[in-house]
Structures are given as structure tokens and as C-alpha cells.
ModelCIF file with pLDDT and N, C-alpha, C, O atoms, coordinates in Angstrom:
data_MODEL
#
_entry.id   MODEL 
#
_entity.id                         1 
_entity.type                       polymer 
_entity.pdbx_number_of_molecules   1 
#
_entity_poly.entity_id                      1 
_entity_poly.type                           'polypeptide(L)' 
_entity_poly.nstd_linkage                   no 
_entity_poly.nstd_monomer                   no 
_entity_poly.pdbx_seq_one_letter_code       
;(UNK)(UNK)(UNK)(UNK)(UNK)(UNK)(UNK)(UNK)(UNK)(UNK)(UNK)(UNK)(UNK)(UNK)(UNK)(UNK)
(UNK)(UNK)(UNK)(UNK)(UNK)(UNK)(UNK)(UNK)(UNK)(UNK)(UNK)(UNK)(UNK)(UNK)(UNK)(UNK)
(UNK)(UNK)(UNK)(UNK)(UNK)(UNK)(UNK)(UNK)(UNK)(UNK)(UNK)(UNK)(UNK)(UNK)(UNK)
;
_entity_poly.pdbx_seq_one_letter_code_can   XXXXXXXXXXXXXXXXXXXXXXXXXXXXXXXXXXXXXXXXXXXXXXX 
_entity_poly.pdbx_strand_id                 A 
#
loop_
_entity_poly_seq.entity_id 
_entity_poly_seq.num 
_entity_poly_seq.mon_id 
_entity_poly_seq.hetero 
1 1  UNK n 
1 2  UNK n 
1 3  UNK n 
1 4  UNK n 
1 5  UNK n 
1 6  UNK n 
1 7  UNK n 
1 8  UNK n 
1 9  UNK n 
1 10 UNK n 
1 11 UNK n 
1 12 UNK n 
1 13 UNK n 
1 14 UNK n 
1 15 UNK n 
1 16 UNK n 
1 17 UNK n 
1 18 UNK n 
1 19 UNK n 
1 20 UNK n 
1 21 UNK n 
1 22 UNK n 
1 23 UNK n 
1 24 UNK n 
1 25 UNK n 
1 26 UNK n 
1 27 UNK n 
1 28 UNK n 
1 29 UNK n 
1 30 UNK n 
1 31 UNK n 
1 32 UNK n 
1 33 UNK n 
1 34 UNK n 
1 35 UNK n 
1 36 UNK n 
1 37 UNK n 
1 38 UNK n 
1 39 UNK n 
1 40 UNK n 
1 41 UNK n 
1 42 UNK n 
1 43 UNK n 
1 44 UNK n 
1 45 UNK n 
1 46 UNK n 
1 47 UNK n 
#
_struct_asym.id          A 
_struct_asym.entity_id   1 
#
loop_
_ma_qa_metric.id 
_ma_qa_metric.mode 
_ma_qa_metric.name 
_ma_qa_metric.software_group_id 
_ma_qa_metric.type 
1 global pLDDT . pLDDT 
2 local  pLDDT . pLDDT 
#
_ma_qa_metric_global.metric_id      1 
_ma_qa_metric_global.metric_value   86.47 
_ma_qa_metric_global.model_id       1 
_ma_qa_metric_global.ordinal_id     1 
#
loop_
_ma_qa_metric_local.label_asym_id 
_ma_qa_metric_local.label_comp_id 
_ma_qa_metric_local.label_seq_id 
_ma_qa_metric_local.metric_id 
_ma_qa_metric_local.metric_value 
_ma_qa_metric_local.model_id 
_ma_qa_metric_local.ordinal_id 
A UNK 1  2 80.00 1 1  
A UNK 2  2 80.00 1 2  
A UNK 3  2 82.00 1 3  
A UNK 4  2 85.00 1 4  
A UNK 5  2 80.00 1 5  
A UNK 6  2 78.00 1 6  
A UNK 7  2 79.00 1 7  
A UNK 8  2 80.00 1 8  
A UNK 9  2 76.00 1 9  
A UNK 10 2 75.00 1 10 
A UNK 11 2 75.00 1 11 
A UNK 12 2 75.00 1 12 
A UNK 13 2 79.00 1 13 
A UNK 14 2 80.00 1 14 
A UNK 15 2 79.00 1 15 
A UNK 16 2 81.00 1 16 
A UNK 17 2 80.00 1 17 
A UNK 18 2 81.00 1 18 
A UNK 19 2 84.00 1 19 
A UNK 20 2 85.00 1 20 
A UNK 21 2 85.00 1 21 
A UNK 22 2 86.00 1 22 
A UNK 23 2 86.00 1 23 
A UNK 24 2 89.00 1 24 
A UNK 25 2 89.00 1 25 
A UNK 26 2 90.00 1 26 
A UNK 27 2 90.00 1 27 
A UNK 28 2 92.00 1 28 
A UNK 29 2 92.00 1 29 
A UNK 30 2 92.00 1 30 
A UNK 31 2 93.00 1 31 
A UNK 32 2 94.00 1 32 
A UNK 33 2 94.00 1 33 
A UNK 34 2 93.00 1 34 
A UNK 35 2 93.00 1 35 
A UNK 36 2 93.00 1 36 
A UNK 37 2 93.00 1 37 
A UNK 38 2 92.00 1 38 
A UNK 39 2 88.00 1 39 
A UNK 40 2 86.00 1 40 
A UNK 41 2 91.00 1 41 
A UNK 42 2 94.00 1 42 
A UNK 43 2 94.00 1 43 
A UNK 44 2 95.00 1 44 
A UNK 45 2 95.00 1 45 
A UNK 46 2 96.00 1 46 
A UNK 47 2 95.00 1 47 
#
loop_
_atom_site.group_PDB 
_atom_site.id 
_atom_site.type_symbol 
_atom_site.label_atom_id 
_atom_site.label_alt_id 
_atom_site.label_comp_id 
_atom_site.label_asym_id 
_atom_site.label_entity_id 
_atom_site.label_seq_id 
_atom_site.pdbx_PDB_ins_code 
_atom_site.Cartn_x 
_atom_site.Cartn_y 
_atom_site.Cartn_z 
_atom_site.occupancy 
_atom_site.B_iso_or_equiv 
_atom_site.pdbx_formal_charge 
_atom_site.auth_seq_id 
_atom_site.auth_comp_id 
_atom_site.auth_asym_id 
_atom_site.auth_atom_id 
_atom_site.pdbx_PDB_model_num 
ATOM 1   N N  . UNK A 1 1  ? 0.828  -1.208  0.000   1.00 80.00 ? 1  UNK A N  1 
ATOM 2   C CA . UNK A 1 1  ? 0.000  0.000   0.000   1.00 80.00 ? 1  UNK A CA 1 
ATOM 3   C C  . UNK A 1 1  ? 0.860  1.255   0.000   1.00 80.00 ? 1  UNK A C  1 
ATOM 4   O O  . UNK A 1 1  ? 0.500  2.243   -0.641  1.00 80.00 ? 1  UNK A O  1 
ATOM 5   N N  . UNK A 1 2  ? 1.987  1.239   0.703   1.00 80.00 ? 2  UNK A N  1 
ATOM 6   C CA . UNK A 1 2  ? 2.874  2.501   0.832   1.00 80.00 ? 2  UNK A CA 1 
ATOM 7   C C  . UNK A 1 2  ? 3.487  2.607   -0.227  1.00 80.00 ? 2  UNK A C  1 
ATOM 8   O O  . UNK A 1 2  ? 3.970  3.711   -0.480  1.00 80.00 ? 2  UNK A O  1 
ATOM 9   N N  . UNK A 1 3  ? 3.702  1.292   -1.364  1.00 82.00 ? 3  UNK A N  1 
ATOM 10  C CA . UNK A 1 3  ? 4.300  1.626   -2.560  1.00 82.00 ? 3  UNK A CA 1 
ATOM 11  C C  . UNK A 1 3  ? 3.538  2.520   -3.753  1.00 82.00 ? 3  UNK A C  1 
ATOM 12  O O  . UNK A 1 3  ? 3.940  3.341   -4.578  1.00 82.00 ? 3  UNK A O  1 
ATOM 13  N N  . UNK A 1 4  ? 2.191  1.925   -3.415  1.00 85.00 ? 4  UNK A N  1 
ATOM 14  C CA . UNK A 1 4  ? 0.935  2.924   -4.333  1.00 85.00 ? 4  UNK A CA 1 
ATOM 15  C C  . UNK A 1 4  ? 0.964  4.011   -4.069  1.00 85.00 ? 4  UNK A C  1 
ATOM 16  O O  . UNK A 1 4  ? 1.251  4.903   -4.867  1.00 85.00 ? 4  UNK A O  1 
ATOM 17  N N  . UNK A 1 5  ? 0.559  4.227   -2.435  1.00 80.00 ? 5  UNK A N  1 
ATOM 18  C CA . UNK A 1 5  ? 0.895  5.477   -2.316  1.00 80.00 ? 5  UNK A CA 1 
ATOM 19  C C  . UNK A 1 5  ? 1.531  6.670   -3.060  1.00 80.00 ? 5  UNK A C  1 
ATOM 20  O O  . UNK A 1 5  ? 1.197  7.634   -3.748  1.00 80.00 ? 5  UNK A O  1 
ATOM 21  N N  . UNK A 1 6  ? 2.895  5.938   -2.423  1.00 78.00 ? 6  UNK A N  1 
ATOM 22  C CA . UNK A 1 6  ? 3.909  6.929   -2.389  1.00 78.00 ? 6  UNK A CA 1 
ATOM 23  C C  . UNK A 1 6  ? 4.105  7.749   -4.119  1.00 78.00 ? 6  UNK A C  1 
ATOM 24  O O  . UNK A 1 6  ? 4.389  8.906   -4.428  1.00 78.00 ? 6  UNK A O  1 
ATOM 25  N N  . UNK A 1 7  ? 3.720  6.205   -5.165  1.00 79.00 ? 7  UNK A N  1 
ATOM 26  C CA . UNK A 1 7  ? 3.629  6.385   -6.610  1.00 79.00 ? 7  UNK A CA 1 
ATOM 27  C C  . UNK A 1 7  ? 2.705  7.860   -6.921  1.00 79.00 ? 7  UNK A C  1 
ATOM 28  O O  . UNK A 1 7  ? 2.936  8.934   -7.477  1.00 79.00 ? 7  UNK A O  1 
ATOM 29  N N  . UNK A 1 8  ? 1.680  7.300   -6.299  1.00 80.00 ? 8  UNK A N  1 
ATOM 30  C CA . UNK A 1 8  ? 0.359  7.858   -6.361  1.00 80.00 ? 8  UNK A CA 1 
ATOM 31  C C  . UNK A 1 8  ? 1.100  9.490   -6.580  1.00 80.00 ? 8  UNK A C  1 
ATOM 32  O O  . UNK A 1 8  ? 1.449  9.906   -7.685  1.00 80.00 ? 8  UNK A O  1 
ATOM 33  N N  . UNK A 1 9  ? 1.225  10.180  -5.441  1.00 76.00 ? 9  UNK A N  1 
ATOM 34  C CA . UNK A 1 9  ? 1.825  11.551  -4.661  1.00 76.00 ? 9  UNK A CA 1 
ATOM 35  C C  . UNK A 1 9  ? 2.806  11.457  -4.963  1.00 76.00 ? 9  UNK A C  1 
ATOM 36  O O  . UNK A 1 9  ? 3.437  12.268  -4.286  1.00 76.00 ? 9  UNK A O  1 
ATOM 37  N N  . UNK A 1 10 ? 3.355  11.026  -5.509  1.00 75.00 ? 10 UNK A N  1 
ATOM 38  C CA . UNK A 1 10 ? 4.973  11.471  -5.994  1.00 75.00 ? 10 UNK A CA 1 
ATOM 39  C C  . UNK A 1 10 ? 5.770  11.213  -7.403  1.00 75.00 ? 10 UNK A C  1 
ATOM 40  O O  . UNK A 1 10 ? 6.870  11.569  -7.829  1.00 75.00 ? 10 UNK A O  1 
ATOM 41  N N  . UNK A 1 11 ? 4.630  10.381  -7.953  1.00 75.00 ? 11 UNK A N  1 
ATOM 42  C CA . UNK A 1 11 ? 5.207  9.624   -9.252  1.00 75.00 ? 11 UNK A CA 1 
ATOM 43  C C  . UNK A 1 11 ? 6.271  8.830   -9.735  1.00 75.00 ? 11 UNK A C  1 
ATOM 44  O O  . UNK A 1 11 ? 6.691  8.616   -10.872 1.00 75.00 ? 11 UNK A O  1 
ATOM 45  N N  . UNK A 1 12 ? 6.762  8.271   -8.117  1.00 75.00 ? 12 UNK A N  1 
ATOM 46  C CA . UNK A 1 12 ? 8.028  7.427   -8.523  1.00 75.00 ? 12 UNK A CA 1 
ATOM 47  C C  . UNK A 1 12 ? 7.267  6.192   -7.206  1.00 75.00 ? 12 UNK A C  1 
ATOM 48  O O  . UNK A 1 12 ? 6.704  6.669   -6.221  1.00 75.00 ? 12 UNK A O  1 
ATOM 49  N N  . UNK A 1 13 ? 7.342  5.068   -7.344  1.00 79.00 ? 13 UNK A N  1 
ATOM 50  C CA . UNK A 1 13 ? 7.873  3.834   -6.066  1.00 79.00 ? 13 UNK A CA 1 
ATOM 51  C C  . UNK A 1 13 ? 8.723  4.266   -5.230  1.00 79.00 ? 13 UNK A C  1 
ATOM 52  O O  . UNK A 1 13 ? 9.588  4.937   -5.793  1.00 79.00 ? 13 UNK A O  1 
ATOM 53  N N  . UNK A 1 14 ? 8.872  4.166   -4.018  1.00 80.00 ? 14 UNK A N  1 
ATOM 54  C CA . UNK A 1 14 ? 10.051 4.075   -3.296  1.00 80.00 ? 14 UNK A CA 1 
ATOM 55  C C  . UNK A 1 14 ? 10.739 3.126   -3.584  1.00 80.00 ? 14 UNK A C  1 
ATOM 56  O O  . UNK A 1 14 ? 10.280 1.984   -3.555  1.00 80.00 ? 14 UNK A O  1 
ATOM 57  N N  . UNK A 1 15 ? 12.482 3.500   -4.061  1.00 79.00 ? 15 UNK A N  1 
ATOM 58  C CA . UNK A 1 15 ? 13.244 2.698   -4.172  1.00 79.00 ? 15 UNK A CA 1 
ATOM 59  C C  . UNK A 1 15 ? 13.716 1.319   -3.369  1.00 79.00 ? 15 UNK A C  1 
ATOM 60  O O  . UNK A 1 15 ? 13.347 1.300   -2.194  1.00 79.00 ? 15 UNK A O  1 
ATOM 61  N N  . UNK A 1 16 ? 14.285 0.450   -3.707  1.00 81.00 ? 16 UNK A N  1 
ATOM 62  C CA . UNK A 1 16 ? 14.624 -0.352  -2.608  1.00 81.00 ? 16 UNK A CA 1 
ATOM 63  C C  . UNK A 1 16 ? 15.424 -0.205  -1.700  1.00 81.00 ? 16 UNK A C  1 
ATOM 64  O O  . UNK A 1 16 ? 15.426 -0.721  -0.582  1.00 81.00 ? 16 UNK A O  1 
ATOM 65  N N  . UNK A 1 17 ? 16.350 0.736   -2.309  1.00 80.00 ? 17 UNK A N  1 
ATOM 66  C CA . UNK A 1 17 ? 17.695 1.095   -0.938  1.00 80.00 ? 17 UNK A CA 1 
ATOM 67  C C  . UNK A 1 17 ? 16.638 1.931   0.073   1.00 80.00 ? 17 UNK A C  1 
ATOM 68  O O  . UNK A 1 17 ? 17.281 2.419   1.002   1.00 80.00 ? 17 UNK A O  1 
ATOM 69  N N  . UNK A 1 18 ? 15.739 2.121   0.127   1.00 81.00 ? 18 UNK A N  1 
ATOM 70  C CA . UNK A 1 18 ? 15.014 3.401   0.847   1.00 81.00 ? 18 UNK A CA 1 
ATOM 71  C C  . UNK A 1 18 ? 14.591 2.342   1.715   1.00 81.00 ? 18 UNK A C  1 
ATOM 72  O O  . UNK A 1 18 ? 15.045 2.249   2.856   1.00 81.00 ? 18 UNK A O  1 
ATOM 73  N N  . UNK A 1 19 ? 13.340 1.145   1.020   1.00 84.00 ? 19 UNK A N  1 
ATOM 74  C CA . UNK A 1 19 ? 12.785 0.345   1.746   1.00 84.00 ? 19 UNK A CA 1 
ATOM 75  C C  . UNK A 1 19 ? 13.312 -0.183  2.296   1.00 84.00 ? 19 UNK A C  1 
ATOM 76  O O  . UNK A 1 19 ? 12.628 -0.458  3.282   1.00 84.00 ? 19 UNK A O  1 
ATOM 77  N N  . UNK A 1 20 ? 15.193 -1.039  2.438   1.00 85.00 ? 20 UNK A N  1 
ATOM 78  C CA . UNK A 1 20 ? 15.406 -1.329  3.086   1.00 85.00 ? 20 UNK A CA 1 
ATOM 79  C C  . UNK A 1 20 ? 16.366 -0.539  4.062   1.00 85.00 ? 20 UNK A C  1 
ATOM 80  O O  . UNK A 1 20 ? 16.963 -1.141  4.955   1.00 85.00 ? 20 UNK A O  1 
ATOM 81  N N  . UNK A 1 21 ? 16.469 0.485   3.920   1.00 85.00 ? 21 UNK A N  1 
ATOM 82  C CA . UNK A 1 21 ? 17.126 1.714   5.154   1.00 85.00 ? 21 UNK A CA 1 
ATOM 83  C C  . UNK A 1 21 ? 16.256 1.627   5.843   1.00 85.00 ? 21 UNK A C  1 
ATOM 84  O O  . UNK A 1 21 ? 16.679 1.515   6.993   1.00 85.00 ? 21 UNK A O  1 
ATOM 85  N N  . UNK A 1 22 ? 14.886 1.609   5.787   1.00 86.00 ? 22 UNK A N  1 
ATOM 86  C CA . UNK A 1 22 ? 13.608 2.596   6.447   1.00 86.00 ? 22 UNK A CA 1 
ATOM 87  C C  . UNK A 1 22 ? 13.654 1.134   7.625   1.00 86.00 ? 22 UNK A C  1 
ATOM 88  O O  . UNK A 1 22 ? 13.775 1.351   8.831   1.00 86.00 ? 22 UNK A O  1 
ATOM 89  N N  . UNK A 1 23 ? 13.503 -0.785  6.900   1.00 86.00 ? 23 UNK A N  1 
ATOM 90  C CA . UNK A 1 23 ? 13.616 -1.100  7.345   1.00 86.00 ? 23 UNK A CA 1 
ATOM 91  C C  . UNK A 1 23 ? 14.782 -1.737  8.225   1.00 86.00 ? 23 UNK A C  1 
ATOM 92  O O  . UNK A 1 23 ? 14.328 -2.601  8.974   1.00 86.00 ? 23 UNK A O  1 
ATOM 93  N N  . UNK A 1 24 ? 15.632 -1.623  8.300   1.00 89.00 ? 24 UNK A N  1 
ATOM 94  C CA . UNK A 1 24 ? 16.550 -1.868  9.089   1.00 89.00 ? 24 UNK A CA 1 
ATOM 95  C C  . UNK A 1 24 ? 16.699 -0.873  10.126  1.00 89.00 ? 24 UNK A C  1 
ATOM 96  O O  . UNK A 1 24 ? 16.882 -1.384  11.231  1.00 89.00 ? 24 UNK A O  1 
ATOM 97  N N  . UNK A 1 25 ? 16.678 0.336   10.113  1.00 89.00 ? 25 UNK A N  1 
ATOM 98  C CA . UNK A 1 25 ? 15.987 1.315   11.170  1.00 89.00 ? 25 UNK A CA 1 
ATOM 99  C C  . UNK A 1 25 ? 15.176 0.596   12.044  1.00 89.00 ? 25 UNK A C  1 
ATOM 100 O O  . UNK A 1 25 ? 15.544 0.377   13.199  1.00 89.00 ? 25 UNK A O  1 
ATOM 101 N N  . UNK A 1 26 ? 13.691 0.056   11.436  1.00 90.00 ? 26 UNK A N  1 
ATOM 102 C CA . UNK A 1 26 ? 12.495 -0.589  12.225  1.00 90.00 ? 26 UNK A CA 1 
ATOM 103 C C  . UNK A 1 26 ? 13.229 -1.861  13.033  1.00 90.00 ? 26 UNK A C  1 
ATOM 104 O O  . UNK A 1 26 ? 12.906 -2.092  14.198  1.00 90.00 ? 26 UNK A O  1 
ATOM 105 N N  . UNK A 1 27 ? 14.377 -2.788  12.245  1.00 90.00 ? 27 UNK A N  1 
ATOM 106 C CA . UNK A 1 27 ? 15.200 -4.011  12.707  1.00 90.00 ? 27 UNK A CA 1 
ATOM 107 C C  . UNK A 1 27 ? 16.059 -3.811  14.093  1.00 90.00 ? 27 UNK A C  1 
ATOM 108 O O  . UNK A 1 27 ? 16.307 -4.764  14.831  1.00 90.00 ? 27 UNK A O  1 
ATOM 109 N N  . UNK A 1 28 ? 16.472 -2.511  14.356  1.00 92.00 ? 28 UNK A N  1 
ATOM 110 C CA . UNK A 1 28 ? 16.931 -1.925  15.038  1.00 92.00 ? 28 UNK A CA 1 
ATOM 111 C C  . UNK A 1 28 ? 16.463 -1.262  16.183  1.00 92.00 ? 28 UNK A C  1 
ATOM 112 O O  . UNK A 1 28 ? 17.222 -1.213  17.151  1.00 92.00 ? 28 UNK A O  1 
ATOM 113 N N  . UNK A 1 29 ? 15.204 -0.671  16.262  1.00 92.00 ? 29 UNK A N  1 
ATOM 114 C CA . UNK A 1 29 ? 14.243 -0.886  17.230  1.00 92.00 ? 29 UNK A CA 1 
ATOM 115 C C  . UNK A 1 29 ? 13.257 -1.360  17.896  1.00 92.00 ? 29 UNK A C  1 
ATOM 116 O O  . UNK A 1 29 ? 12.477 -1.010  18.782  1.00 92.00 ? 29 UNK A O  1 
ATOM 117 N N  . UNK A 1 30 ? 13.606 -2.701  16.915  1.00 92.00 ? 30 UNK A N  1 
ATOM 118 C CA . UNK A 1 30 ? 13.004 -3.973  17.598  1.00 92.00 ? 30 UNK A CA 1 
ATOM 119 C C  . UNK A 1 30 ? 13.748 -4.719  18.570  1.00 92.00 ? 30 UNK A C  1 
ATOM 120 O O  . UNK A 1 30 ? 13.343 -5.342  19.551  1.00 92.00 ? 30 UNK A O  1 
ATOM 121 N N  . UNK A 1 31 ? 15.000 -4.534  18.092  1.00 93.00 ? 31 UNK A N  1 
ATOM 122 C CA . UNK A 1 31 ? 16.307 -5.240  19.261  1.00 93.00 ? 31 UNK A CA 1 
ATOM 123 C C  . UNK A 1 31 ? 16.364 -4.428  20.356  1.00 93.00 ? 31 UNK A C  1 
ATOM 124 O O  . UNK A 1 31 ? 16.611 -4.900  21.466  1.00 93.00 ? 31 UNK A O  1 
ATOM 125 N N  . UNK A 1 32 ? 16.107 -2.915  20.130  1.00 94.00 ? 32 UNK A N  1 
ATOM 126 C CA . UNK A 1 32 ? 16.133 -1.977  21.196  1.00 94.00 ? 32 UNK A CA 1 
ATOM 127 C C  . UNK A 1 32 ? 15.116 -2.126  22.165  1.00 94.00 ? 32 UNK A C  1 
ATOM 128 O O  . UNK A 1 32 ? 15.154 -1.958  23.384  1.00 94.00 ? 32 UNK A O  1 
ATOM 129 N N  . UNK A 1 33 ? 14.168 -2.483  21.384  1.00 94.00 ? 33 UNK A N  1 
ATOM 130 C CA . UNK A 1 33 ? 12.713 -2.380  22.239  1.00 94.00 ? 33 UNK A CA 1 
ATOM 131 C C  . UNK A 1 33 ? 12.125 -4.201  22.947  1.00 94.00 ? 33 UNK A C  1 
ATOM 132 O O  . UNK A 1 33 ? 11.028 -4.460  23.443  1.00 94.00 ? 33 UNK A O  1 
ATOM 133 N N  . UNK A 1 34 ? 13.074 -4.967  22.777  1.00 93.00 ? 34 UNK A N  1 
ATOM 134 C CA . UNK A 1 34 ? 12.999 -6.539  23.003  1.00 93.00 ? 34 UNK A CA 1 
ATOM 135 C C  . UNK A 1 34 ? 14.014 -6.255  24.253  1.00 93.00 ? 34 UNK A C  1 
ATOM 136 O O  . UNK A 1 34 ? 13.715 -6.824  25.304  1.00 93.00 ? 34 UNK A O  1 
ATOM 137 N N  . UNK A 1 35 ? 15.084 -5.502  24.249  1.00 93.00 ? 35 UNK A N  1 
ATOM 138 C CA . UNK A 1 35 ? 16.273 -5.729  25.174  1.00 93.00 ? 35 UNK A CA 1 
ATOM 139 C C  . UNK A 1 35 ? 16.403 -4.454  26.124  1.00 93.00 ? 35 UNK A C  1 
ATOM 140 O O  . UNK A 1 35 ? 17.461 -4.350  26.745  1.00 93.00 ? 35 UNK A O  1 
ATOM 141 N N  . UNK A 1 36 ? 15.021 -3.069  26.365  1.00 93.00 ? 36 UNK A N  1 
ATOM 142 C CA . UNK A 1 36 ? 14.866 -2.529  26.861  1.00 93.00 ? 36 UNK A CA 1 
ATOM 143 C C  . UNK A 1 36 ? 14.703 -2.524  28.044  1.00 93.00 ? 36 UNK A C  1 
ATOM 144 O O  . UNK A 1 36 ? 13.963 -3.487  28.243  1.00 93.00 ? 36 UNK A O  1 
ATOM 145 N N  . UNK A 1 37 ? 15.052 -1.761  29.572  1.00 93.00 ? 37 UNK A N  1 
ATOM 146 C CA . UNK A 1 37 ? 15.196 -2.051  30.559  1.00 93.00 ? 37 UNK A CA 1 
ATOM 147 C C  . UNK A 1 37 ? 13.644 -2.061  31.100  1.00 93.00 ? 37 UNK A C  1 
ATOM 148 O O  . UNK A 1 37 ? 12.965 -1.206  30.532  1.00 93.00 ? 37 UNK A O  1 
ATOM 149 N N  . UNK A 1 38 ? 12.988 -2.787  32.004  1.00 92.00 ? 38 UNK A N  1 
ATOM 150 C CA . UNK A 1 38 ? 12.000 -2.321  32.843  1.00 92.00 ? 38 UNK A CA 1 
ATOM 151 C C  . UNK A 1 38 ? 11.729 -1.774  33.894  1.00 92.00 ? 38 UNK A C  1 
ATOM 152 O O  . UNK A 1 38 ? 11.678 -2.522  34.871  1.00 92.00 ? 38 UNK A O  1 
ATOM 153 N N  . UNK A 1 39 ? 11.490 -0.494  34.084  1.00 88.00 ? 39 UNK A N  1 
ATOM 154 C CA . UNK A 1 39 ? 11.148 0.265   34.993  1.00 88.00 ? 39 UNK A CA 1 
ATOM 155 C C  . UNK A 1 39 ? 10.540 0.400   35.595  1.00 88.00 ? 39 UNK A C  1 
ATOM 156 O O  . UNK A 1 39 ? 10.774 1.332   36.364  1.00 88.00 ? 39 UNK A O  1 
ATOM 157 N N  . UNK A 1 40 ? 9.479  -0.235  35.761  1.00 86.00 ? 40 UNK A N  1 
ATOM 158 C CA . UNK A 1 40 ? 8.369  -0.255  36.552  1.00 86.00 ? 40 UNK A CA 1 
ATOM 159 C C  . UNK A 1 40 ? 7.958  -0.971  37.799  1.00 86.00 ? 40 UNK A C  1 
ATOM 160 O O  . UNK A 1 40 ? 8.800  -1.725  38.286  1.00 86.00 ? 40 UNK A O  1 
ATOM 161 N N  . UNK A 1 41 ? 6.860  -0.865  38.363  1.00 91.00 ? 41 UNK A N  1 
ATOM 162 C CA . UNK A 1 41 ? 6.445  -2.033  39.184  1.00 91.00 ? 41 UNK A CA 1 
ATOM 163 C C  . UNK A 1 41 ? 5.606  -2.440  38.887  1.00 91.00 ? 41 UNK A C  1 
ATOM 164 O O  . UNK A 1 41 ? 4.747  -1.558  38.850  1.00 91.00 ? 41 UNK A O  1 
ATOM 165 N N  . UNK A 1 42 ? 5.073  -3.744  38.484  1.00 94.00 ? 42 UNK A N  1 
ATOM 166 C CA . UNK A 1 42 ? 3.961  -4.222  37.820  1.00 94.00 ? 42 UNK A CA 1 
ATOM 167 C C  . UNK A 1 42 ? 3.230  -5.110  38.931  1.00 94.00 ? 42 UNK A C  1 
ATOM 168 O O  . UNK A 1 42 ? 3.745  -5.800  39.810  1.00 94.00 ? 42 UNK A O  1 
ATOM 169 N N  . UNK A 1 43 ? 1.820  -4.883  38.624  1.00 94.00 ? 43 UNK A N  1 
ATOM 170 C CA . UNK A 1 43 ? 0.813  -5.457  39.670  1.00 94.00 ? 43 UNK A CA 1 
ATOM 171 C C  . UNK A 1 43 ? 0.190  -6.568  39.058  1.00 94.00 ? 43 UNK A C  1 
ATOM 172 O O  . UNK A 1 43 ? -0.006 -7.658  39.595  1.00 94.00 ? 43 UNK A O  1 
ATOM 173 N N  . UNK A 1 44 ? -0.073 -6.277  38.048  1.00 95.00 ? 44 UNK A N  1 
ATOM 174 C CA . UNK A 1 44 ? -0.294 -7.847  37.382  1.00 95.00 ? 44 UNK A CA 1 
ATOM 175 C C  . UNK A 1 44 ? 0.540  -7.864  36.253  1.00 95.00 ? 44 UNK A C  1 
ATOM 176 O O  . UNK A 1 44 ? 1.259  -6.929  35.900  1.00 95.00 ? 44 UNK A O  1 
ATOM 177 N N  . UNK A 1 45 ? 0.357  -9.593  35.367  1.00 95.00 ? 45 UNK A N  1 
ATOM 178 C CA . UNK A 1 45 ? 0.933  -9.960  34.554  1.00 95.00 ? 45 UNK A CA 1 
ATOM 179 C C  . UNK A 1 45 ? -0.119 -10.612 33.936  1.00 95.00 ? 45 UNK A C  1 
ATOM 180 O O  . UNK A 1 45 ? -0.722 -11.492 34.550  1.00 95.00 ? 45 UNK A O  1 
ATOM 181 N N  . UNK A 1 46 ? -0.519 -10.208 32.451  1.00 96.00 ? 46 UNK A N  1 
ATOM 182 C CA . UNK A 1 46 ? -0.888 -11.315 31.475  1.00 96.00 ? 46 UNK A CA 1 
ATOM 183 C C  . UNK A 1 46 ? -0.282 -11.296 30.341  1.00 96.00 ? 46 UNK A C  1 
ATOM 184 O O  . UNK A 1 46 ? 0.229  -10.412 29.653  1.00 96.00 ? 46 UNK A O  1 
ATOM 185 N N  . UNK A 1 47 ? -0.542 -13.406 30.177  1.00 95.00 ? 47 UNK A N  1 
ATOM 186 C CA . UNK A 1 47 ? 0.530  -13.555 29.474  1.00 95.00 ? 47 UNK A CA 1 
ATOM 187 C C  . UNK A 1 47 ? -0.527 -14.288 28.314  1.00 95.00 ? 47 UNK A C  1 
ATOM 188 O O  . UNK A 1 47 ? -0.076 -14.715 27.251  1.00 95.00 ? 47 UNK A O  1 
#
């Protein structure tokens, strides 16, 4: 859908070096956000 898009409003596809910058960024704050500290105090847990 973001490829139509982007066609749509801009008249080009996003390239692939883009798509995969944009994602490896996202790859990168997934490791950040998996290995993030917890701060809190939690009263319950569901799992």
C-alpha cells in the first residue's frame, strides 16, 4: 500500500535502498525495544 501510495503523490515507487534503510531502522528498534530495561512495578501480569 505505501508503494501505491507513495507512486500515487509522488510519481516514482520508493526505491529499494530506501525500503530497506527505512527497514533496518524498524530491525533496530526492535532489538532496542525486546532488550529494553523495565522500569516499573507491575501489579499484574498477562501472558
Amino acid at each position: 500500500e505505501l508503494c501505491r501510495l507513495v507512486e500515487r503523490v509522488t510519481g516514482f515507487r520508493p526505491s529499494a535502498g530506501l525500503l530497506a534503510a527505512t527497514q533496518a531502522r524498524l530491525d533496530a528498534e526492535v532489538k532496542s525495544f525486546k532488550e529494553r530495561r523495565l522500569e516499573g512495578q507491575y501489579r499484574y501480569l498477562f501472558l
